[in-house]
N, C-alpha and C. Protein backbone atom coordinates (compact mmCIF):
# COMPACT_ATOMS: atom_id res chain seq x y z
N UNK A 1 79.10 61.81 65.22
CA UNK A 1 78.91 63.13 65.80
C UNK A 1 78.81 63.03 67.31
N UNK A 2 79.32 63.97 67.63
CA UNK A 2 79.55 64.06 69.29
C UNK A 2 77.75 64.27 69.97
N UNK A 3 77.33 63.49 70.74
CA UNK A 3 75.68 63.16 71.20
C UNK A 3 75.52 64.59 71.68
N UNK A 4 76.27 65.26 72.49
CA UNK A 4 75.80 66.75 73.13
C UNK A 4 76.26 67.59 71.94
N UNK A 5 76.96 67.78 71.16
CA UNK A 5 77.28 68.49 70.43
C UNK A 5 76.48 68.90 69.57
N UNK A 6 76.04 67.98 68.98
CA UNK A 6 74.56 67.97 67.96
C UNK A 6 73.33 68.87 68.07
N UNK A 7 73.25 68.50 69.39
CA UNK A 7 71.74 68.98 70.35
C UNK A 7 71.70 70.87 69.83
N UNK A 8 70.82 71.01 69.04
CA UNK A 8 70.43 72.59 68.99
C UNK A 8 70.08 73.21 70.34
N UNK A 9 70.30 74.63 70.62
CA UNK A 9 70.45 75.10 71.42
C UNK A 9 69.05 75.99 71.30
N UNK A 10 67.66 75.95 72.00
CA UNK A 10 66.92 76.84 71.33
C UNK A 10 66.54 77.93 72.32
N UNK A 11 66.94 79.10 72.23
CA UNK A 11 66.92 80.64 72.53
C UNK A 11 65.50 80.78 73.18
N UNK A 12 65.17 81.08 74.30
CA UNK A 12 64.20 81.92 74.95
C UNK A 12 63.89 82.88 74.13
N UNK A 13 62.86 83.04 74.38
CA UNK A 13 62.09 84.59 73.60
C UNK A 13 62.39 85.72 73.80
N UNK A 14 62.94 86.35 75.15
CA UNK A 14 63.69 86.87 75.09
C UNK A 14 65.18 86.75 75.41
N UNK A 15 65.60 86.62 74.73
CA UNK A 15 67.14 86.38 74.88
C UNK A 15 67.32 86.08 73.19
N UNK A 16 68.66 86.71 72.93
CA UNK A 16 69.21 87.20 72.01
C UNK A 16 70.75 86.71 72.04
N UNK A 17 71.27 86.00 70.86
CA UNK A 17 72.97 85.52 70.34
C UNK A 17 73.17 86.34 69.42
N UNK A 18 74.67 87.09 69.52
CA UNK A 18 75.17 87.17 67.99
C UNK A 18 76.46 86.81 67.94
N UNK A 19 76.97 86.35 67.11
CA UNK A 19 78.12 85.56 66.73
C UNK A 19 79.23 86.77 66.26
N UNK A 20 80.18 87.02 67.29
CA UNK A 20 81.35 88.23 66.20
C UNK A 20 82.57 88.46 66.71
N UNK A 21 83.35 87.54 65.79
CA UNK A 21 84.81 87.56 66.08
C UNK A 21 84.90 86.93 67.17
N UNK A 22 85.27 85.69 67.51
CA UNK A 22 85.24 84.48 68.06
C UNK A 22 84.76 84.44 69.70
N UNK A 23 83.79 85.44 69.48
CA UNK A 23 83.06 85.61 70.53
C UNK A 23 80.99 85.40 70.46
N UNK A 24 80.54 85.29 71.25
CA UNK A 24 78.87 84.78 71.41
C UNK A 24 79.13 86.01 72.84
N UNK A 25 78.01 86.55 71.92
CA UNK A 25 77.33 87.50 72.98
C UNK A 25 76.22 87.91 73.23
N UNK A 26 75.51 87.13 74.11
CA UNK A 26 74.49 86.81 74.72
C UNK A 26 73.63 87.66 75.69
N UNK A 27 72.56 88.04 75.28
CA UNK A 27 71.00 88.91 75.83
C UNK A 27 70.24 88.87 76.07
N UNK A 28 69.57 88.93 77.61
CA UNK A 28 68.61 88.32 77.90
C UNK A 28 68.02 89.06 79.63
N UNK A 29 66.72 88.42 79.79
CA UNK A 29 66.18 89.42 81.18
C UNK A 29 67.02 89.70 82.49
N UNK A 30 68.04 88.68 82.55
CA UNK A 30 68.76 88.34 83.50
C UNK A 30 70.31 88.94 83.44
N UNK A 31 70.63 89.27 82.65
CA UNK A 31 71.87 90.39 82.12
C UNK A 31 72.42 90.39 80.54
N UNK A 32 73.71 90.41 80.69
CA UNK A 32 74.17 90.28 79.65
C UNK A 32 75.58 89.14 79.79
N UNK A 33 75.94 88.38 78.87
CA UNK A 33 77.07 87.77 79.22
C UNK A 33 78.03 87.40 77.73
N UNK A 34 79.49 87.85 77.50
CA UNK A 34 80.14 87.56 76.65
C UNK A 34 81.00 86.09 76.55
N UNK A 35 80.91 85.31 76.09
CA UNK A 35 81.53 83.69 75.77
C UNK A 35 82.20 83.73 74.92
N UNK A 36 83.74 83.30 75.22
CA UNK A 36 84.69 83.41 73.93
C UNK A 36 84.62 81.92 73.61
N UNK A 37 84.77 81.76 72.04
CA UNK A 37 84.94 80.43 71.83
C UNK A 37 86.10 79.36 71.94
N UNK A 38 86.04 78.69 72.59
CA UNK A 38 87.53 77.78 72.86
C UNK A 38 88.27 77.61 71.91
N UNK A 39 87.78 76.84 70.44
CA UNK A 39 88.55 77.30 69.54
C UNK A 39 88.37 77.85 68.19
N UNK A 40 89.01 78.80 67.53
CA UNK A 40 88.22 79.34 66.67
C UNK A 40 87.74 78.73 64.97
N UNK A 41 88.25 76.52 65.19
CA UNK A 41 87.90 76.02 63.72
C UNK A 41 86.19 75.88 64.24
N UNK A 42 85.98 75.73 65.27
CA UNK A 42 84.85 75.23 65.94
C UNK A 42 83.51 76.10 65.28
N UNK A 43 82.46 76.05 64.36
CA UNK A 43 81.52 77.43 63.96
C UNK A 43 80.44 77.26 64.95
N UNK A 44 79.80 78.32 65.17
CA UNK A 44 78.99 78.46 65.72
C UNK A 44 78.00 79.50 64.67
N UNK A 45 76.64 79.44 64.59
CA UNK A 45 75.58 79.72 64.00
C UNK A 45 74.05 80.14 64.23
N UNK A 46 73.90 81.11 64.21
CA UNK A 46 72.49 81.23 65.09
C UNK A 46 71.45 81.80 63.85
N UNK A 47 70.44 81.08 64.10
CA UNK A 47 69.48 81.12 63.16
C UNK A 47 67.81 80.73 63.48
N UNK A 48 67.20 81.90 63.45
CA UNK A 48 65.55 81.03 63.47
C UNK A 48 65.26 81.19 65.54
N UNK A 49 66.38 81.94 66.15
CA UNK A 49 66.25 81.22 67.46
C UNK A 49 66.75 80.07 67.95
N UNK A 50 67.90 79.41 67.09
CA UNK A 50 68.04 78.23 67.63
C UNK A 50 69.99 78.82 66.88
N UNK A 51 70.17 78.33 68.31
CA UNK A 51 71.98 78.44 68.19
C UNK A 51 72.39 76.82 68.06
N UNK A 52 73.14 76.48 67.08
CA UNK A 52 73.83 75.41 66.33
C UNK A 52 75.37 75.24 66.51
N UNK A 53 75.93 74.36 66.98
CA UNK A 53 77.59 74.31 67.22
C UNK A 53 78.37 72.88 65.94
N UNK A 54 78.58 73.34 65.23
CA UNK A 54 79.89 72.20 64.31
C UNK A 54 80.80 72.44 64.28
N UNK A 55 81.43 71.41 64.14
CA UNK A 55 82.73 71.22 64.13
C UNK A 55 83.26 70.63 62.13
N UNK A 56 84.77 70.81 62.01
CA UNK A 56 85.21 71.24 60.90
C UNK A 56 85.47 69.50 59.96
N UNK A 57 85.83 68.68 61.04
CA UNK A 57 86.39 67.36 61.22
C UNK A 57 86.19 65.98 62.33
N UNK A 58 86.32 65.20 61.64
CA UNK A 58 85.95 64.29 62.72
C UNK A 58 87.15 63.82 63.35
N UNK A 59 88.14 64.81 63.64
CA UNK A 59 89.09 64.68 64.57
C UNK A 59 89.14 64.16 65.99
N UNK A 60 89.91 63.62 66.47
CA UNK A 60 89.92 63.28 68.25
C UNK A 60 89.84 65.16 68.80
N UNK A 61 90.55 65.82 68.48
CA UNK A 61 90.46 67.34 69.14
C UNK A 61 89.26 68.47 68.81
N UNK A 62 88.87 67.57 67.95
CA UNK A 62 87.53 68.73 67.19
C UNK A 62 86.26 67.90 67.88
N UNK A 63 86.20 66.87 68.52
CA UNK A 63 84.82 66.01 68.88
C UNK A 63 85.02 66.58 69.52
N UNK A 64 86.07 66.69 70.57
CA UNK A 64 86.04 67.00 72.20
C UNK A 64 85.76 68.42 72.35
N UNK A 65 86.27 69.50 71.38
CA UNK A 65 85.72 70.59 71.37
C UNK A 65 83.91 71.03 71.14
N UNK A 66 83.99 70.00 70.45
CA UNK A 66 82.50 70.27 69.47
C UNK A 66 81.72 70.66 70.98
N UNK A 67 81.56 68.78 71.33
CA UNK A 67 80.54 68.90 72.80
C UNK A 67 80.72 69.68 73.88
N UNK A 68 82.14 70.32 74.40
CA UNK A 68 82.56 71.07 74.94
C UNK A 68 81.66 72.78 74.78
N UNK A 69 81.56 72.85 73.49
CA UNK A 69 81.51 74.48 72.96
C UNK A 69 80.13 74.71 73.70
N UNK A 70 78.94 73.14 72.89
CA UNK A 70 77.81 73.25 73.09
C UNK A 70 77.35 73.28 74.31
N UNK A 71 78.21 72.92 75.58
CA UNK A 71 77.65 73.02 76.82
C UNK A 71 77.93 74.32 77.44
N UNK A 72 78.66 75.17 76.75
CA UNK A 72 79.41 76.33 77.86
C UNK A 72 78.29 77.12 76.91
N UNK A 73 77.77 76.90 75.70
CA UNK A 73 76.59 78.16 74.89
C UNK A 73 75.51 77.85 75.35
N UNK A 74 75.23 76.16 75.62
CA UNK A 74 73.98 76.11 76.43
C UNK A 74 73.82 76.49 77.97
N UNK A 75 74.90 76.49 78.77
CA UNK A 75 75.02 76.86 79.75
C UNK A 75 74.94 78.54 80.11
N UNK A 76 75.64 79.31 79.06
CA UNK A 76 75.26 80.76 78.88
C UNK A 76 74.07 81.26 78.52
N UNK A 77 73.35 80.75 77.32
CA UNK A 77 72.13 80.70 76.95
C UNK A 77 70.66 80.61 78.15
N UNK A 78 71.08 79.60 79.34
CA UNK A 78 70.61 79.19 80.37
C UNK A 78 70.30 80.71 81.12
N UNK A 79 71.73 80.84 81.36
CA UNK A 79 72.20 82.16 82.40
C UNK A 79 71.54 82.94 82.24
N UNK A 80 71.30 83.50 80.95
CA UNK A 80 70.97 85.51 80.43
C UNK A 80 69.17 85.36 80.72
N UNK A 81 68.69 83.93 80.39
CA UNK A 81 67.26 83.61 80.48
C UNK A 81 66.79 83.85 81.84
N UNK A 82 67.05 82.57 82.76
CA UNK A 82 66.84 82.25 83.82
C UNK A 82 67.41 82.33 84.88
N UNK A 83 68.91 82.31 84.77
CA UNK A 83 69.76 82.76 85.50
C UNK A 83 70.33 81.35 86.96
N UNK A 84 71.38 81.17 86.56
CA UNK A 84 71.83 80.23 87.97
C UNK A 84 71.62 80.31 89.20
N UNK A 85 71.59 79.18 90.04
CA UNK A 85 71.54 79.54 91.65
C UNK A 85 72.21 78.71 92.45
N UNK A 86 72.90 78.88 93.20
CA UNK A 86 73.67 77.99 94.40
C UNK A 86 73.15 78.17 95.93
N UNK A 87 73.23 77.27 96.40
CA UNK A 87 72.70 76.88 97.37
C UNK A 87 73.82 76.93 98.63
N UNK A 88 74.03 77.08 100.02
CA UNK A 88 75.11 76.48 100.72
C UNK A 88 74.21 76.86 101.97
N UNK A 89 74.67 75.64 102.68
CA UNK A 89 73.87 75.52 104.43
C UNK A 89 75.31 76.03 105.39
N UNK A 90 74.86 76.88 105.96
CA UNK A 90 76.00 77.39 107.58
C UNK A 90 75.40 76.48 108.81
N UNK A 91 75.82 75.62 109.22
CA UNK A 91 75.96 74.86 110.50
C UNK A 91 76.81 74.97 111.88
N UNK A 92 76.57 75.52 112.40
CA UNK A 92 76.94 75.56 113.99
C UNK A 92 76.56 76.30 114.62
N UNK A 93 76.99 76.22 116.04
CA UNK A 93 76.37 77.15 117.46
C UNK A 93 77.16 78.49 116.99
N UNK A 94 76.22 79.81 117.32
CA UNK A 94 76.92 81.29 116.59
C UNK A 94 77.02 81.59 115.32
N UNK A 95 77.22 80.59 114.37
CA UNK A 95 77.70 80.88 112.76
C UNK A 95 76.55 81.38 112.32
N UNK A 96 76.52 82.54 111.38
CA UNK A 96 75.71 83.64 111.15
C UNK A 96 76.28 84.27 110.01
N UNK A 97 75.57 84.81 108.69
CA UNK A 97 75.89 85.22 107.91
C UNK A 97 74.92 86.56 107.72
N UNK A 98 75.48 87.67 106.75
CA UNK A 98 74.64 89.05 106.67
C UNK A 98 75.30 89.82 105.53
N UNK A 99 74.29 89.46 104.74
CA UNK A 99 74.86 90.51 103.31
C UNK A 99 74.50 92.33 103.22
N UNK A 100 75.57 92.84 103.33
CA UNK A 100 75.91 93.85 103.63
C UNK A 100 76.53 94.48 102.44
N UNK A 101 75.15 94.83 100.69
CA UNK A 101 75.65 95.39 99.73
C UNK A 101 76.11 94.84 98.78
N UNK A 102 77.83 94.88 98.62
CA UNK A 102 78.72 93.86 97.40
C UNK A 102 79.54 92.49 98.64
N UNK A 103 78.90 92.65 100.27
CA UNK A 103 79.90 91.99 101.07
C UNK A 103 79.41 90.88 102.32
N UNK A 104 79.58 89.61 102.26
CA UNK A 104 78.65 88.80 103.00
C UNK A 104 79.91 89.02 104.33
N UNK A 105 79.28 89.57 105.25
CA UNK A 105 80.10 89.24 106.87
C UNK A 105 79.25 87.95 107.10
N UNK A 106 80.40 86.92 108.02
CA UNK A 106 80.18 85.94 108.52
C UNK A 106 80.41 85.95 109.36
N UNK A 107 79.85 85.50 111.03
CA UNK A 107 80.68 85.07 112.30
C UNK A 107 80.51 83.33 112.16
N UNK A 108 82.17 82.96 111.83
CA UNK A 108 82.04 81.44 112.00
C UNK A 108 83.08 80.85 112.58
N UNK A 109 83.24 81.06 114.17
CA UNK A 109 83.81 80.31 115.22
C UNK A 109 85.26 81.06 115.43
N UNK A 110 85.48 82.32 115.02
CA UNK A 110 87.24 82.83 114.39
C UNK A 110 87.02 83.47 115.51
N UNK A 111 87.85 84.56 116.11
CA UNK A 111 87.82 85.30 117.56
C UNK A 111 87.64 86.75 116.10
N UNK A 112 87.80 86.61 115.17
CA UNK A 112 87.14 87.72 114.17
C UNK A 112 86.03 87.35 113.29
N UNK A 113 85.71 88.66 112.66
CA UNK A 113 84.38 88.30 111.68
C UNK A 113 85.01 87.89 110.11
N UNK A 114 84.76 87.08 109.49
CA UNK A 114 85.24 87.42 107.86
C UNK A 114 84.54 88.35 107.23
N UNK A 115 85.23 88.56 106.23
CA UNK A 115 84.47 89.57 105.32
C UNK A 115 84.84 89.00 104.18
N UNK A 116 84.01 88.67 102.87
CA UNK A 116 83.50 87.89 102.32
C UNK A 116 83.35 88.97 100.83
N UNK A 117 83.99 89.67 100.13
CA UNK A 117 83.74 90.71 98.72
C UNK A 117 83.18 89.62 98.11
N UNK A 118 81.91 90.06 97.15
CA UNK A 118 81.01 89.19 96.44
C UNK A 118 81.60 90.24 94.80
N UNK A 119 82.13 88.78 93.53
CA UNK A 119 82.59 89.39 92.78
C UNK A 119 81.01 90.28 91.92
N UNK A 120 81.44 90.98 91.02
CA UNK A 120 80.79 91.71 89.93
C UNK A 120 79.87 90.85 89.47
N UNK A 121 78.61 91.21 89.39
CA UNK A 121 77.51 90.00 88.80
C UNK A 121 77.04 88.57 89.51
N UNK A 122 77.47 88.70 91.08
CA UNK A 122 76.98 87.68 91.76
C UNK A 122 76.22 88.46 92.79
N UNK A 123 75.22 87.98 93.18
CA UNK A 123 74.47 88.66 94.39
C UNK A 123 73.98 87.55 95.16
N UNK A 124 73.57 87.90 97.12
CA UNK A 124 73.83 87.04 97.66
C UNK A 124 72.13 87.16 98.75
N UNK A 125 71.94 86.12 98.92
CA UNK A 125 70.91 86.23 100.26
C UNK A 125 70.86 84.99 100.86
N UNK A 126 70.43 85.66 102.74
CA UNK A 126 70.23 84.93 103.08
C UNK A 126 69.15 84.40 103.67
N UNK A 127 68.62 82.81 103.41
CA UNK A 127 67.71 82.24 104.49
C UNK A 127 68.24 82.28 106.19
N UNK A 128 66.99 81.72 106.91
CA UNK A 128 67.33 80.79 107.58
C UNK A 128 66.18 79.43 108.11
N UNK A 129 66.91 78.51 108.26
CA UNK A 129 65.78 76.90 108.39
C UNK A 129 65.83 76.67 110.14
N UNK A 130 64.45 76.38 110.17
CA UNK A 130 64.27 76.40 111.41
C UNK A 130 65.03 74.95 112.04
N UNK A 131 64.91 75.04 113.45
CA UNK A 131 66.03 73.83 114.31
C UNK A 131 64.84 73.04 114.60
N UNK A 132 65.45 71.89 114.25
CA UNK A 132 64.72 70.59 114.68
C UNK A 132 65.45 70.49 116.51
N UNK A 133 65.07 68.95 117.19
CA UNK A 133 65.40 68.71 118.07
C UNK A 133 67.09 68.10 118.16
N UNK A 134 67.12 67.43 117.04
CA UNK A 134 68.36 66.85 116.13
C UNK A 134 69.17 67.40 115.29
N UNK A 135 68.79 68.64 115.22
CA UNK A 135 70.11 69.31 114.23
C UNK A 135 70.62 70.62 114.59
N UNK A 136 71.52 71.19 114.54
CA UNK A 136 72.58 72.05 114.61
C UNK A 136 71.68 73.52 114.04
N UNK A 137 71.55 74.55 114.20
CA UNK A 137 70.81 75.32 113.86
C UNK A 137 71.25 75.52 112.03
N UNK A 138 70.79 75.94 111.07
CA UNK A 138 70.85 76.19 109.46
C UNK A 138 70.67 77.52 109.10
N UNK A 139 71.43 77.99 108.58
CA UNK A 139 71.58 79.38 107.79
C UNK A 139 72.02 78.81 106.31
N UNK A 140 70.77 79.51 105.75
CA UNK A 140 71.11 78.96 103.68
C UNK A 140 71.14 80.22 103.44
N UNK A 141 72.10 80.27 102.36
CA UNK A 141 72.67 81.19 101.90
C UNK A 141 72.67 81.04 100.00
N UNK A 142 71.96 81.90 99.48
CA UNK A 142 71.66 81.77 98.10
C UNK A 142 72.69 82.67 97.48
N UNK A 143 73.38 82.15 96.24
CA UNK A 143 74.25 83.06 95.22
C UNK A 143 73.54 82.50 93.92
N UNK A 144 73.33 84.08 93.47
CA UNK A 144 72.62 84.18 91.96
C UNK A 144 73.36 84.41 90.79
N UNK A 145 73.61 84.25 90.11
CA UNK A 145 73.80 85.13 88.50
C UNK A 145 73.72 84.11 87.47
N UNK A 146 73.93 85.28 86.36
CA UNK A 146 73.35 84.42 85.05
C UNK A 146 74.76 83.58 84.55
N UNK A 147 76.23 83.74 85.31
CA UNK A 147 77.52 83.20 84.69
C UNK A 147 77.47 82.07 85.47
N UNK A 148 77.23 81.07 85.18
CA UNK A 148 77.59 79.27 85.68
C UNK A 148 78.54 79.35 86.23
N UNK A 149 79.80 79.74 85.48
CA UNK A 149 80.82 79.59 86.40
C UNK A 149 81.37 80.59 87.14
N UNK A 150 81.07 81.61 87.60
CA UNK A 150 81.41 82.41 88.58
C UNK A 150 80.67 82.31 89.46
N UNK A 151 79.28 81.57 90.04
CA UNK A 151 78.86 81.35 90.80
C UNK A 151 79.14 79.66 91.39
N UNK A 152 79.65 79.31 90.68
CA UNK A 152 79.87 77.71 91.42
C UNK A 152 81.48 77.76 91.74
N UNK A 153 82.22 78.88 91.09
CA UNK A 153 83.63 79.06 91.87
C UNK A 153 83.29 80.39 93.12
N UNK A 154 82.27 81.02 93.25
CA UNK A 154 82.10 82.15 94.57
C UNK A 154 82.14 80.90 95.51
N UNK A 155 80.92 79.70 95.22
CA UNK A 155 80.09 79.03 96.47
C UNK A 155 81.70 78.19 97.30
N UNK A 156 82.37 77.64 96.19
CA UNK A 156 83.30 76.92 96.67
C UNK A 156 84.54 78.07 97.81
N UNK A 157 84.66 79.23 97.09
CA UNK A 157 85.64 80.13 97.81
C UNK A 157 84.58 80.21 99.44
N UNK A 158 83.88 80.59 99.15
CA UNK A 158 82.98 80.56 100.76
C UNK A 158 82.81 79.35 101.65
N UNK A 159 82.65 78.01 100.94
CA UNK A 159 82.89 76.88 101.44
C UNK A 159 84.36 77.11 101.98
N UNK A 160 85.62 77.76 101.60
CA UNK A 160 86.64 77.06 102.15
C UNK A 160 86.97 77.86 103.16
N UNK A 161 86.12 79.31 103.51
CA UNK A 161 85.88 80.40 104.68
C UNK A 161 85.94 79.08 106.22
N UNK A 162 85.08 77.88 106.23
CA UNK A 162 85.23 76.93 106.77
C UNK A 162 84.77 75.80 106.43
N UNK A 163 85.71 75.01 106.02
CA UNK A 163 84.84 73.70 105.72
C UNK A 163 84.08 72.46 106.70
N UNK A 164 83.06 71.67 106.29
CA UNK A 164 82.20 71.26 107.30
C UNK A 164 83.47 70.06 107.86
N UNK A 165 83.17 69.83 109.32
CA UNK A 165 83.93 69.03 109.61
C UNK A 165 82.96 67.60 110.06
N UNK A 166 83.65 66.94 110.54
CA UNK A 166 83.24 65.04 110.30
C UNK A 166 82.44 64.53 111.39
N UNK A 167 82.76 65.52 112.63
CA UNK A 167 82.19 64.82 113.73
C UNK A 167 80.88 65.73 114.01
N UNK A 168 80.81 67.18 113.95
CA UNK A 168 79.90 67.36 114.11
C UNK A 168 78.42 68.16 112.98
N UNK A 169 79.27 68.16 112.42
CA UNK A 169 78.71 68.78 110.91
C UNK A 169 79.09 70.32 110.77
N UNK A 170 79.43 70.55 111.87
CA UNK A 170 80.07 72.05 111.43
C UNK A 170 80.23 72.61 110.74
N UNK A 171 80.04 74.03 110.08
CA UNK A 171 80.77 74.68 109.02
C UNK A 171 79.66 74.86 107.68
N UNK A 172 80.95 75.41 106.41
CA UNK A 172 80.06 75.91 105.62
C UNK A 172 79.60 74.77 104.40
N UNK A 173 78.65 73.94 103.55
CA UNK A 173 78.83 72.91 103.02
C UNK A 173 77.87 73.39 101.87
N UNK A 174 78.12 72.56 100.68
CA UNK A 174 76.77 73.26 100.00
C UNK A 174 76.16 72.21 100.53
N UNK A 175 74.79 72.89 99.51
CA UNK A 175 73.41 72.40 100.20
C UNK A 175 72.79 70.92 99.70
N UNK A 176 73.68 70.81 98.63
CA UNK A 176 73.66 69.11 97.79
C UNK A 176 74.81 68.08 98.75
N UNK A 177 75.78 68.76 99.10
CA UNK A 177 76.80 67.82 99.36
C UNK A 177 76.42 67.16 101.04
N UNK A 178 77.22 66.27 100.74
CA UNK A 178 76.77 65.52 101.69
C UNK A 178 78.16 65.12 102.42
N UNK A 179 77.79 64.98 104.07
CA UNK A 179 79.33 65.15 104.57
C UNK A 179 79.49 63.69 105.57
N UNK A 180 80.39 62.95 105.39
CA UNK A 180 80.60 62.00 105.93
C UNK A 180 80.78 62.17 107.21
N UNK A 181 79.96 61.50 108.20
CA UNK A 181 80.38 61.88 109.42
C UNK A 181 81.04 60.62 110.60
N UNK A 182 81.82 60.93 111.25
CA UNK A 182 83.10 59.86 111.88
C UNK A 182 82.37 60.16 113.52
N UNK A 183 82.32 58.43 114.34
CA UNK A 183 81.95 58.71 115.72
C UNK A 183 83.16 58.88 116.13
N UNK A 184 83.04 59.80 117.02
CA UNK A 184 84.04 60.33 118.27
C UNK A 184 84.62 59.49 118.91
N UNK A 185 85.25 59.70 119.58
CA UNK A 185 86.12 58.87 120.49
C UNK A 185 84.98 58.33 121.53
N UNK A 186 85.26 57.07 122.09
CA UNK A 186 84.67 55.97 123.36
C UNK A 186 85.96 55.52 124.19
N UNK A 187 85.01 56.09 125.18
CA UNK A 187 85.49 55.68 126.75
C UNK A 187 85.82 54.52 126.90
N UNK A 188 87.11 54.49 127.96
CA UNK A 188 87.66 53.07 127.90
C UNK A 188 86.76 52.41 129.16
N UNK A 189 85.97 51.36 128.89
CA UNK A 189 84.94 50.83 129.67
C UNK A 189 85.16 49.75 130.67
C-alpha cells in the first residue's frame, strides 16, 4: 500500500465532506471548496469524520493515484479548516506594495505602477519589517485562502512582476526562498 495513501484523513469539527459524482465537496469556517477526483476507479469514503482514499488494484497507475488523491483531499480538507498562507518579501529602494480591494498596486522600479488583479478567493495584505543597518528596506506581503493551489500559483505570478536579482537582492522573492547572491565586478588594481 502506498505509505501516504493509507493515512486517514481526519475532518475538523467543523468542516464537513460529501462524496458525489466524482467530486469531494468540502465545508468548513474558512469557505467552501469543490475537488474533482483525478480518477474515477480511485474510491473515496467518508465516515465517522474521517475521509479514507483506496484504490481498486495494486497497479503501477492506481499506487500513484492512490497517494496522489490523498494529498490533494488532505490538502483541501486543510484549506476549508484553517486555511493556507504565503508569504513573499519586496526588496528595494521605492518598491512598495498597496492592496486596493480585489487589486495589489505595486511601485517596483518600472517608470509605471503594476496593477496586480487578485483571483476569486485569494485575499492579500500587507506588512512591513523594519530596516536594519545591513539590509535593503522589506515589505511582506501575505496571500490567504483555503485553495493550496491557487495561492502558491498567485505568489509565483507576483514573484515574476520582478524577480529578485543576484547582486543586490532586489525584487519580489518569497519569504522561504533563498537567493544566491554573485560579487560585483572589482577594480583593476
Amino acid at each position: 500500500m502506498s505509505r501516504i495513501g493509507k493515512l486517514p484523513i481526519k475532518l475538523e469539527d467543523k468542516t464537513k465532506a460529501t462524496v458525489a459524482g466524482g467530486m469531494v465537496k468540502f465545508e468548513g469556517p474558512k469557505g467552501k471548496l469543490d475537488v474533482k477526483i483525478p480518477n474515477t476507479e480511485i474510491t473515496i469514503s467518508v465516515k465517522d469524520g474521517v475521509l479514507t482514499v483506496s484504490r481498486p488494484s495494486e497497479s503501477r497507475k492506481h499506487r500513484a493515484l492512490h497517494g496522489l488523491t490523498r494529498s490533494i483531499m488532505a490538502n483541501a480538507a486543510k484549506g476549508v479548516s484553517t486555511g493556507w498562507e504565503k508569504a513573499l518579501a519586496i526588496r528595494g529602494v521605492g518598491y512598495r506594495a498597496e492592496v486596493k480591494g480585489k487589486q495589489i498596486h505595486f511601485a517596483l522600479g518600472y517608470s509605471h505602477p503594476v496593477v496586480f488583479d487578485l483571483p476569486e478567493g485569494v485575499t492579500a495584505e500587507v506588512g512591513k519589517t523594519p530596516r536594519t543597518e545591513d539590509t535593503l528596506p522589506t515589505i511582506d506581503l501575505f496571500l490567504r485562502s483555503s485553495n493550496r493551489e491557487l495561492v502558491g500559483l498567485t505568489a509565483v505570478k507576483i514573484r515574476a512582476l520582478r524577480p529578485p536579482e543576484p547582486y543586490k537582492g532586489k525584487g519580489i522573492k518569497l519569504a522561504d526562498e533563498r537567493v544566491r547572491r554573485k560579487e560585483g565586478k572589482t577594480g583593476t588594481a
